[in-house]
C-alpha atoms as a PDB file:
ATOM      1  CA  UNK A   1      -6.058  35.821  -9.626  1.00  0.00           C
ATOM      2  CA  UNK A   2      -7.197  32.860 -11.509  1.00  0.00           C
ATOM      3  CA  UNK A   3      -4.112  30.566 -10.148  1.00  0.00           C
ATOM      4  CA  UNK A   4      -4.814  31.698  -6.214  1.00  0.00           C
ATOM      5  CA  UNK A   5      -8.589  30.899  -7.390  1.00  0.00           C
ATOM      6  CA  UNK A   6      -6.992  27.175  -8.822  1.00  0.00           C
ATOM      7  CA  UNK A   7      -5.032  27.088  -5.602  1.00  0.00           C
ATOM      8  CA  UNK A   8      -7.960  27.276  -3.478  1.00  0.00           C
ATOM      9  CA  UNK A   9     -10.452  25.099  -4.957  1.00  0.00           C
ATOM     10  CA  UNK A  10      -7.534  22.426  -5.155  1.00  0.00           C
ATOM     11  CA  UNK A  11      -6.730  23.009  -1.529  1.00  0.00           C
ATOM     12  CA  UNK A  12     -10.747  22.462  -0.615  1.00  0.00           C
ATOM     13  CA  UNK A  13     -10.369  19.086  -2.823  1.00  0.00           C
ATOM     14  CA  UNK A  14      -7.579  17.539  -0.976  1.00  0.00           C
ATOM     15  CA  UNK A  15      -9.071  18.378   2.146  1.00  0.00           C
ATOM     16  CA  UNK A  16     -12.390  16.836   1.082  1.00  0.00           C
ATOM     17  CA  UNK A  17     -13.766  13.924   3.319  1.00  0.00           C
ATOM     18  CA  UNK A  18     -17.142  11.785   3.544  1.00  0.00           C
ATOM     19  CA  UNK A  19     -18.959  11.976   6.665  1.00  0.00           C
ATOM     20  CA  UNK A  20     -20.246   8.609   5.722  1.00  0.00           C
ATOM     21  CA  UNK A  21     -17.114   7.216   4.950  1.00  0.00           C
ATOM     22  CA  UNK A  22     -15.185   7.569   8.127  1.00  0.00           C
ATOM     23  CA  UNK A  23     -18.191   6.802  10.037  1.00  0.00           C
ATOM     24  CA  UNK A  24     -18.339   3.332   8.794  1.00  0.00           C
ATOM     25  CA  UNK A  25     -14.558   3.133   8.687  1.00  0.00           C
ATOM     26  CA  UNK A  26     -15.017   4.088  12.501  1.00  0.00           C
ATOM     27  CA  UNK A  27     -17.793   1.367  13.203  1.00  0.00           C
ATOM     28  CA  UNK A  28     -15.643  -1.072  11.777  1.00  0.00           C
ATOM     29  CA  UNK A  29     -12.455  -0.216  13.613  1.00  0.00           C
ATOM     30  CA  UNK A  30     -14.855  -0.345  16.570  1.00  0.00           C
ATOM     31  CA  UNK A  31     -16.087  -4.493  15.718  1.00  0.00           C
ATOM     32  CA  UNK A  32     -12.163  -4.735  15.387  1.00  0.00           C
ATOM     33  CA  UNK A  33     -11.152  -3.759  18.884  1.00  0.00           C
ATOM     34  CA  UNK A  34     -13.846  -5.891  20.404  1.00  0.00           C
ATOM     35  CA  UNK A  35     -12.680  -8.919  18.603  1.00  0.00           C
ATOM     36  CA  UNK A  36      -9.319  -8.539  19.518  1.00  0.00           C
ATOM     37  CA  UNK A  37     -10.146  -8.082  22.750  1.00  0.00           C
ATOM     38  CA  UNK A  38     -12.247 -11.043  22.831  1.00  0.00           C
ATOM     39  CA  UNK A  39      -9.314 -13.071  21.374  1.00  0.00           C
ATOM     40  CA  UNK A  40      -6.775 -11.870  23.500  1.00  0.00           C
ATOM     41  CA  UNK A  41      -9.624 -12.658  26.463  1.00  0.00           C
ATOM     42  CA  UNK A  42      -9.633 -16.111  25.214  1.00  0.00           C
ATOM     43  CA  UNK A  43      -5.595 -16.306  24.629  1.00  0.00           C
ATOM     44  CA  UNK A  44      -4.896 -15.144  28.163  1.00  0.00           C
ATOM     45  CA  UNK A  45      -7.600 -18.012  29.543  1.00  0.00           C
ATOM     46  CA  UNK A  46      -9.618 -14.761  31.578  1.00  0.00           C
ATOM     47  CA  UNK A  47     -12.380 -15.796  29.809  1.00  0.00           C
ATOM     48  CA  UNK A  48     -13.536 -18.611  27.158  1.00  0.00           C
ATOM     49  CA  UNK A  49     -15.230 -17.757  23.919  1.00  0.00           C
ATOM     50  CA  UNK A  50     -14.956 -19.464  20.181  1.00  0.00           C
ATOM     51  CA  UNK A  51     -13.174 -17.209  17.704  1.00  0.00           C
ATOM     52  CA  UNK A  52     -11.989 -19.762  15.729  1.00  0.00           C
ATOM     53  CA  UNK A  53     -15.395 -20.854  13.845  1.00  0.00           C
ATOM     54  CA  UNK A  54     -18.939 -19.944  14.575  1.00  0.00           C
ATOM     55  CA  UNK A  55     -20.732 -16.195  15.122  1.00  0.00           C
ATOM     56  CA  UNK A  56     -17.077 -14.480  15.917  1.00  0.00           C
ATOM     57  CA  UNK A  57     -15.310 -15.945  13.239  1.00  0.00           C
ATOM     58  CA  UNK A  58     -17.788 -14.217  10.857  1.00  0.00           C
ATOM     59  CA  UNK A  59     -18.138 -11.456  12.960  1.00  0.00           C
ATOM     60  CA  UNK A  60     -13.919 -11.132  12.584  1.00  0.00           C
ATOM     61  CA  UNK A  61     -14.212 -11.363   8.806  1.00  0.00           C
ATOM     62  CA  UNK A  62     -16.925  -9.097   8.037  1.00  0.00           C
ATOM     63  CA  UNK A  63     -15.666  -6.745  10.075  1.00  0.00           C
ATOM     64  CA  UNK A  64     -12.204  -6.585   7.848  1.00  0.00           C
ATOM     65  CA  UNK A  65     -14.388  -6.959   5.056  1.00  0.00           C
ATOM     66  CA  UNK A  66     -16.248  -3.442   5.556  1.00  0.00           C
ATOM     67  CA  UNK A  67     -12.485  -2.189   6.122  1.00  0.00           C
ATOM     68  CA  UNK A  68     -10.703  -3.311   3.306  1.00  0.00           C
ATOM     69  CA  UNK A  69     -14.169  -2.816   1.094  1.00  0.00           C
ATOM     70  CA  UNK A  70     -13.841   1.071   2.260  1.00  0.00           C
ATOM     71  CA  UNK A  71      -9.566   1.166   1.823  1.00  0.00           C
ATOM     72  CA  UNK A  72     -10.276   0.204  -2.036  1.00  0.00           C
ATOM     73  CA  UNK A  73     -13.636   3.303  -2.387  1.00  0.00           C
ATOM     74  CA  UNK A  74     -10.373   5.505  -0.654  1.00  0.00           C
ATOM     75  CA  UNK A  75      -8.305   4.698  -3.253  1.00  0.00           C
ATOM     76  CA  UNK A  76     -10.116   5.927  -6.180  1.00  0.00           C
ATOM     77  CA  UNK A  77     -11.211   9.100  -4.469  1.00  0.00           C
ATOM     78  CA  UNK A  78      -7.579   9.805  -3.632  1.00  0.00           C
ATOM     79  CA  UNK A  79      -6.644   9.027  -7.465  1.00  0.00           C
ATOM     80  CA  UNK A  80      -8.815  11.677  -7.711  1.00  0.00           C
ATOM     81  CA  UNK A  81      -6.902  14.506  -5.649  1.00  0.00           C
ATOM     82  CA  UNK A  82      -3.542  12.742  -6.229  1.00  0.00           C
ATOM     83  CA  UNK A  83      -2.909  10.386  -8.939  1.00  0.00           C
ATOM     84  CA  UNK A  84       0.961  10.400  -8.420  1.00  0.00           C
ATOM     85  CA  UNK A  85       2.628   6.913  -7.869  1.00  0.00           C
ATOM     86  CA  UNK A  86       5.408   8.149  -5.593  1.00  0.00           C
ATOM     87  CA  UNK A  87       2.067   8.876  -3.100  1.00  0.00           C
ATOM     88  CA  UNK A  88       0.826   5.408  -3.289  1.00  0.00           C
ATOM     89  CA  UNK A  89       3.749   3.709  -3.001  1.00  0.00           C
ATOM     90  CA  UNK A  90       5.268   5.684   0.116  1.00  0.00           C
ATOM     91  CA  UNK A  91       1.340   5.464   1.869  1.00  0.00           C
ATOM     92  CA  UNK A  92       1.535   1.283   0.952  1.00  0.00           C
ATOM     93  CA  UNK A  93       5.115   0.751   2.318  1.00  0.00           C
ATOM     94  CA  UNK A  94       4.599   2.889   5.419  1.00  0.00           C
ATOM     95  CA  UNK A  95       1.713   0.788   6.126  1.00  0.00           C
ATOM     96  CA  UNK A  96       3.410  -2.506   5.613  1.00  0.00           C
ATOM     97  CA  UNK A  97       6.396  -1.400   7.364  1.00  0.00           C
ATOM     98  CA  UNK A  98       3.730  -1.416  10.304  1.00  0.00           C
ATOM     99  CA  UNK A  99       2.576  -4.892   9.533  1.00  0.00           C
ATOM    100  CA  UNK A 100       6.155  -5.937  10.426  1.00  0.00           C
ATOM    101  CA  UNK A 101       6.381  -4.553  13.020  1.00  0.00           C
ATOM    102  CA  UNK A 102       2.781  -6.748  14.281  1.00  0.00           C
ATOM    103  CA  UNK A 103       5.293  -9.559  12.658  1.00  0.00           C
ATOM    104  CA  UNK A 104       7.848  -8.850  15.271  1.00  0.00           C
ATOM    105  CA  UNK A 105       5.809  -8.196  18.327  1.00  0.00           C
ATOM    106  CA  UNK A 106       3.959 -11.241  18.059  1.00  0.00           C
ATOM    107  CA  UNK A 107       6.772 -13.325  17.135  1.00  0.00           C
ATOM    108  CA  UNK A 108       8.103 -11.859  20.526  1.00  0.00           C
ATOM    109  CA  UNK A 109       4.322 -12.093  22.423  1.00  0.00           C
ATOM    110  CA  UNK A 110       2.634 -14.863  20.782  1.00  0.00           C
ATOM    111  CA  UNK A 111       5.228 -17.065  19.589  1.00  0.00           C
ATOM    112  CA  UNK A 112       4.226 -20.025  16.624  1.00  0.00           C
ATOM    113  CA  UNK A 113       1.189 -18.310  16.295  1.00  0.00           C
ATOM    114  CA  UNK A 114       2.720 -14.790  15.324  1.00  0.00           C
ATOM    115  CA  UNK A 115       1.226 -12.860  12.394  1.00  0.00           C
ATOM    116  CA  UNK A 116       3.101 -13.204   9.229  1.00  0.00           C
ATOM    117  CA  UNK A 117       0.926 -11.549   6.538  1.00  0.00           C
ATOM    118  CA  UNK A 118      -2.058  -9.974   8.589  1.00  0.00           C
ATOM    119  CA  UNK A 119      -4.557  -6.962   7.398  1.00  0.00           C
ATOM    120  CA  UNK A 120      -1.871  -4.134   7.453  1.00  0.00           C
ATOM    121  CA  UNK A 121       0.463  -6.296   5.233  1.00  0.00           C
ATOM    122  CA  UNK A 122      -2.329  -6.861   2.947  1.00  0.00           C
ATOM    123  CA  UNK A 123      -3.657  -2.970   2.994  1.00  0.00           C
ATOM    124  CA  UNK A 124       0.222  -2.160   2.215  1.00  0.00           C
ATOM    125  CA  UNK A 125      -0.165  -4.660  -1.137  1.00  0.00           C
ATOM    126  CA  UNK A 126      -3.668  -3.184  -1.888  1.00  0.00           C
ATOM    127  CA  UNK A 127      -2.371   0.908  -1.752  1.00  0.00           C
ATOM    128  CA  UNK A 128       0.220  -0.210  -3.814  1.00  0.00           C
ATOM    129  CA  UNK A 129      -1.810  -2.527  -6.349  1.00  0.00           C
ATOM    130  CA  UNK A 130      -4.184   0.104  -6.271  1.00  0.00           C
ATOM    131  CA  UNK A 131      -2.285   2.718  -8.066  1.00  0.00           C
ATOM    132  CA  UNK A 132      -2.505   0.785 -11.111  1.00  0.00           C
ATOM    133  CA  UNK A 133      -6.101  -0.450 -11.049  1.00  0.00           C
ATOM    134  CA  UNK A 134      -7.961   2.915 -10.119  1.00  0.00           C
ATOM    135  CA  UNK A 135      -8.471   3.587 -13.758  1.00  0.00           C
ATOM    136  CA  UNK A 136     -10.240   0.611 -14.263  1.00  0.00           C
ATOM    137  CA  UNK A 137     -13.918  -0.156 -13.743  1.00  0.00           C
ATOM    138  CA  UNK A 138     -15.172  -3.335 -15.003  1.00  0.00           C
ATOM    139  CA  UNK A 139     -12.379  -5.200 -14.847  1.00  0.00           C
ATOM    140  CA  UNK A 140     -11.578  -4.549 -11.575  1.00  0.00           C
ATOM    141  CA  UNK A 141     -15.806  -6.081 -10.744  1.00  0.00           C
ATOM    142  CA  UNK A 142     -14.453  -9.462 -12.713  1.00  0.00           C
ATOM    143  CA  UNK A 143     -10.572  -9.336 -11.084  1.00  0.00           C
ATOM    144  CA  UNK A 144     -12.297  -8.524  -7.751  1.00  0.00           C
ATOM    145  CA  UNK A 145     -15.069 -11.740  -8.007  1.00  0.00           C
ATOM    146  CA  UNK A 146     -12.249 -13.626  -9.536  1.00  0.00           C
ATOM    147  CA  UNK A 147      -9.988 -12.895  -6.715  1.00  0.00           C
ATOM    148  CA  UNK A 148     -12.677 -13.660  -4.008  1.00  0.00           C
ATOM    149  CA  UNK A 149     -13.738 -17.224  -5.593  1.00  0.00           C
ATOM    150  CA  UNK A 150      -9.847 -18.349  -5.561  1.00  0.00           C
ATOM    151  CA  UNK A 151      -9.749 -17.705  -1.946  1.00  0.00           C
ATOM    152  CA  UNK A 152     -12.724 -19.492  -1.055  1.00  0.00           C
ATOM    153  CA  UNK A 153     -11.082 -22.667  -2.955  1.00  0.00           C
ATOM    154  CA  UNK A 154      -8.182 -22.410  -1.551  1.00  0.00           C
ATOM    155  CA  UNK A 155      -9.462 -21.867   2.321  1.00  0.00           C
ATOM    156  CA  UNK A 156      -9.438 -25.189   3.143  1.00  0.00           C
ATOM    157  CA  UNK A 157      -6.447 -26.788   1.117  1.00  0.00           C
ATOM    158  CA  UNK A 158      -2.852 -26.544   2.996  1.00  0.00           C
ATOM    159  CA  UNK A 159       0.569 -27.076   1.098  1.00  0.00           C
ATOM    160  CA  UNK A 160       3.737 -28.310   2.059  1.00  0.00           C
ATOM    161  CA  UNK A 161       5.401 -24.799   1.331  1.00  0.00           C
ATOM    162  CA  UNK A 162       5.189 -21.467   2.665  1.00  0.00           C
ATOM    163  CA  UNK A 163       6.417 -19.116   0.268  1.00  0.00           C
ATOM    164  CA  UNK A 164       3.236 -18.278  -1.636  1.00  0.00           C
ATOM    165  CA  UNK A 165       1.298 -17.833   2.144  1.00  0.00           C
ATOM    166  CA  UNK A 166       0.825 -14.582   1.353  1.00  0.00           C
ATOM    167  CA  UNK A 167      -1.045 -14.778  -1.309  1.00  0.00           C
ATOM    168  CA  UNK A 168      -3.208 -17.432   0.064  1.00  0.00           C
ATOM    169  CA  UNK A 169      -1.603 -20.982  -0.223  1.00  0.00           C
ATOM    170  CA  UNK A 170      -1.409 -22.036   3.547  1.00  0.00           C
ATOM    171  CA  UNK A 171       1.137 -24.416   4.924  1.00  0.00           C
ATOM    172  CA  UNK A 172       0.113 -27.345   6.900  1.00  0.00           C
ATOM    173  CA  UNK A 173       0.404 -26.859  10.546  1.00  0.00           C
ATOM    174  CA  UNK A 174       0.344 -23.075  10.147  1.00  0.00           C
ATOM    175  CA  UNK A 175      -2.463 -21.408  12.241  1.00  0.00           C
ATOM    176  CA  UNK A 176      -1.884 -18.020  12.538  1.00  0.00           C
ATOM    177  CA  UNK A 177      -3.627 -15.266  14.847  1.00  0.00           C
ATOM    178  CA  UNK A 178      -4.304 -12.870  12.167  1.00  0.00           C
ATOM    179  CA  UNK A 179      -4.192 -13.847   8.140  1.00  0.00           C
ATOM    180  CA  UNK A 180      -5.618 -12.103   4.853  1.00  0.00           C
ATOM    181  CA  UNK A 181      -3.820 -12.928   1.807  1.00  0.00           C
ATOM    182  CA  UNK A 182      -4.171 -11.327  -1.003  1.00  0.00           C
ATOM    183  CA  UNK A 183      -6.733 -14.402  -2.330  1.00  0.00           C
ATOM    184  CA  UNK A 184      -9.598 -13.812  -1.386  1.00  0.00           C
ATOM    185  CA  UNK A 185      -9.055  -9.866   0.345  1.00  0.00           C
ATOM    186  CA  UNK A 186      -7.433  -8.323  -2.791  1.00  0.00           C
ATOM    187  CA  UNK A 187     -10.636  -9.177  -4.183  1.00  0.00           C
ATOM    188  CA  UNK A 188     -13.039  -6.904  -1.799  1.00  0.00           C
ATOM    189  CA  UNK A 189     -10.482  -4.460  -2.531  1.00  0.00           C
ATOM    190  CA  UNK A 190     -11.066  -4.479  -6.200  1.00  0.00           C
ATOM    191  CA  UNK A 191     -14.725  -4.422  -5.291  1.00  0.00           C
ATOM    192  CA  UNK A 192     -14.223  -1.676  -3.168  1.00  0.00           C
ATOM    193  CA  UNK A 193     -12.467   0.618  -5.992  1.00  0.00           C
ATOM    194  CA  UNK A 194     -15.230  -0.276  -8.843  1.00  0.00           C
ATOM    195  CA  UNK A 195     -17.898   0.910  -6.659  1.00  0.00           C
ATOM    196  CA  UNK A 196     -15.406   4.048  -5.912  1.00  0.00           C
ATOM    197  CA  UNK A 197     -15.661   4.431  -9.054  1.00  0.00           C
ATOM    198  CA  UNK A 198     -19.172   4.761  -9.355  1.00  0.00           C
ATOM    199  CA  UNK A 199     -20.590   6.404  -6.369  1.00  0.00           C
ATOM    200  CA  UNK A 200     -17.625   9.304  -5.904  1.00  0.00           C
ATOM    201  CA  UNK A 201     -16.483   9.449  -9.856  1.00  0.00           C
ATOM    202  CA  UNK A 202     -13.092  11.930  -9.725  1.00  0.00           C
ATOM    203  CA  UNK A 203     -13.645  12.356  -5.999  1.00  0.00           C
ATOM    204  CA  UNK A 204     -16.961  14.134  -5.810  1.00  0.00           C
ATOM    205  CA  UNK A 205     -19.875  11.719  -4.579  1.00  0.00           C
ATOM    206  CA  UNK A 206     -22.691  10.875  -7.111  1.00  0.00           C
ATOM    207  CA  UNK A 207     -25.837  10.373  -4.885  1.00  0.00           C
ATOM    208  CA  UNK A 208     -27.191  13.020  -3.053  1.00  0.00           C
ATOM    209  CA  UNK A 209     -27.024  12.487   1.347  1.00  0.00           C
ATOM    210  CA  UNK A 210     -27.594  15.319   3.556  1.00  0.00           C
ATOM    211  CA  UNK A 211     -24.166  16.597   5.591  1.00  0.00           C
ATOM    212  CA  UNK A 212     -25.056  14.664   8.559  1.00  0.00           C
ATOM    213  CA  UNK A 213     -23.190  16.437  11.692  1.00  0.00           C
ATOM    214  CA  UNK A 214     -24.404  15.432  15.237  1.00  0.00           C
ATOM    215  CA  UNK A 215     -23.057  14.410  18.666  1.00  0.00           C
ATOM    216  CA  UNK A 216     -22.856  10.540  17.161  1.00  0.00           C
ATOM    217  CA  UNK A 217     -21.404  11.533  13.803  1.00  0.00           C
ATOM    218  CA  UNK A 218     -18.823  13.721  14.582  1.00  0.00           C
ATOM    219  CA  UNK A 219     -16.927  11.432  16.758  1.00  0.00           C
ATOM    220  CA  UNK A 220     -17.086   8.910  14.566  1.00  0.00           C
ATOM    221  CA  UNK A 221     -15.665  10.982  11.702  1.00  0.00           C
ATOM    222  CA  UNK A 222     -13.092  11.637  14.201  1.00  0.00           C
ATOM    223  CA  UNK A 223     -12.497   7.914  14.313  1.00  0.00           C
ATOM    224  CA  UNK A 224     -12.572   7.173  10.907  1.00  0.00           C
ATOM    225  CA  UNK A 225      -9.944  10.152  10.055  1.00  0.00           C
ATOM    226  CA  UNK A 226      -7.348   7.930  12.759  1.00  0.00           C
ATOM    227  CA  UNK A 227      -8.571   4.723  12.483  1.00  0.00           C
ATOM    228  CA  UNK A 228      -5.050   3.376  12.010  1.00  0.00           C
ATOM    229  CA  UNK A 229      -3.953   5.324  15.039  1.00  0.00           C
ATOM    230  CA  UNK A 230      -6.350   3.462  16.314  1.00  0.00           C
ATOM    231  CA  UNK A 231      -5.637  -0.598  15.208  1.00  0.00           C
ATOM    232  CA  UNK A 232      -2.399   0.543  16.321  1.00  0.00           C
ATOM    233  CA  UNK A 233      -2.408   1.428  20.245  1.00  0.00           C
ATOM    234  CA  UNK A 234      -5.263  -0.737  20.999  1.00  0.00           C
ATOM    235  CA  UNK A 235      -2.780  -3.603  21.174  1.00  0.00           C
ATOM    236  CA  UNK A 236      -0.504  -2.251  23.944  1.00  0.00           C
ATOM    237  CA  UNK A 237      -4.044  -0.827  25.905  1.00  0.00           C
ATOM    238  CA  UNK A 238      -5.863  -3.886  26.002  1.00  0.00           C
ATOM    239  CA  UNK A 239      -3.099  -6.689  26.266  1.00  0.00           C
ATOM    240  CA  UNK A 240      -2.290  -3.698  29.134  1.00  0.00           C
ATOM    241  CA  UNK A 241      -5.811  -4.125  30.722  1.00  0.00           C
ATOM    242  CA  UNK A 242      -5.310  -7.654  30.659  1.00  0.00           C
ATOM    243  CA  UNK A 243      -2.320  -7.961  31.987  1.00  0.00           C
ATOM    244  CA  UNK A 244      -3.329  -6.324  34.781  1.00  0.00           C
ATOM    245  CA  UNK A 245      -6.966  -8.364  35.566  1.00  0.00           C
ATOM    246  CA  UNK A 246      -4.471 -11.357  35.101  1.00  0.00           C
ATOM    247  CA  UNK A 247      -1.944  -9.908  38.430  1.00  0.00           C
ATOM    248  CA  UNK A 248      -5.159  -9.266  40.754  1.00  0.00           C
ATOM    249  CA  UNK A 249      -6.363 -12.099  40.011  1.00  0.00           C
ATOM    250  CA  UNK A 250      -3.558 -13.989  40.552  1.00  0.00           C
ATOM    251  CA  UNK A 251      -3.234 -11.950  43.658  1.00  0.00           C
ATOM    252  CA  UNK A 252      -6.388 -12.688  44.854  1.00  0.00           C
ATOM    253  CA  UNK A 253      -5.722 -16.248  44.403  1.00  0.00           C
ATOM    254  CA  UNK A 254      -2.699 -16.348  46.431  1.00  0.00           C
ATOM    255  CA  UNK A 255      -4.596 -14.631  48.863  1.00  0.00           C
ATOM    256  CA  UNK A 256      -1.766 -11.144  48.481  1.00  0.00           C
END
């Protein structure tokens, strides 16, 4: 009786989720899609806006920052429910197996500006790094700050190599459509799994916030739970929806 009892309350652990969690995973997945829909706007010429500097640049970087910020709190609640390493390690290369596979379609679509080490490449790393940093707490506050103040010096310098890009030493003449080294994203990572660490200590959340579950909420928990689902078939729907505005209007010009 006392194992089905053990069985159970493990079961309801696993199963555990954060309303609050996957609704700001959603929200950010949401900023996501309308930047890349603004970039591939202003790739296909339909319509003109700066993403290269200005409001949408930051706009593009916070929004991965809340992501990757809430990818490193996920980590140390699923230490929590499932501390083996053969779990992080199959979740990490799944996930950069994807990011390949963004490698390959734009080297295909986009051509010299195709993505090489972009924010599913990095979130593979991080699951993987992760495994062996979740049982950490300060040190992961002064590797994460450390992390994040290399990348800022290293921004604006470019190199005559390309073998370390991926952790954050750019070649010259590279300028790629989507990039997040490790330096300085590992770092909000690492922020991401100390303050896992304090707020949901061995997966159970430390402050008290009612169970918030209305007709906003729910969808966006709905989101959150398939919010790489998500990053991945809004590629194929908007370039899709462009596509199309691109043959009417060429129609229209033409006068078919």
């Amino acid at each position: 009786m006392t194992n089905i009892k053990h069985y159970l309350l493990l079961n309801v652990i696993m199963h555990k989720r954060f309303w609050e969690l996957d609704s700001l995973r959603a929200i950010a997945i949401a900023m996501m899609v309308v930047f890349h829909t603004l970039f591939l706007l202003n790739g296909s010429r339909i319509y003109s806006v700066n993403v290269y500097s200005g409001f949408w640049w930051w706009f593009a970087r916070i929004t991965a920052g809340i992501f990757i910020f809430i990818v490193g709190i996920s980590l140390t609640i699923s230490s929590s429910k499932s501390p083996q390493i053969r779990r992080f390690l199959l979740r990490g290369i799944k996930v950069f197996a994807l990011g390949l596979g963004i490698t390959l379609v734009t080297w295909i679509t986009l051509q010299d500006k195709y993505v090489l080490f972009g924010i599913l490449h990095l979130i593979g790393i991080v699951i993987i790094i992760g495994y062996f940093c979740v049982r950490f707490r300060l040190l992961n506050l002064a590797l994460g700050i450390g992390c994040i103040a290399a990348g800022i010096y290293l921004h604006n310098l470019r190199f005559s190599f390309g073998w370390l890009l991926w952790l954050g030493l750019l070649p010259e003449g590279y300028f790629p459509a989507d990039y997040f080294p490790l330096l300085p994203w590992l770092g909000i990572a690492l922020l991401g799994i100390f303050f896992g660490k304090m707020l949901y200590p061995n997966g159970n959340r430390r402050f008290n916030v009612r169970e918030f579950h209305s007709p906003i909420t729910k969808p966006l928990c709905f989101m959150g739970r398939h919010s790489l689902i998500i990053y991945l078939i809004q590629w194929p729907i908007v370039m899709g929806i462009l596509l199309a505005l691109k043959y009417d209007a060429m129609r229209s010009y033409l006068g078919f």
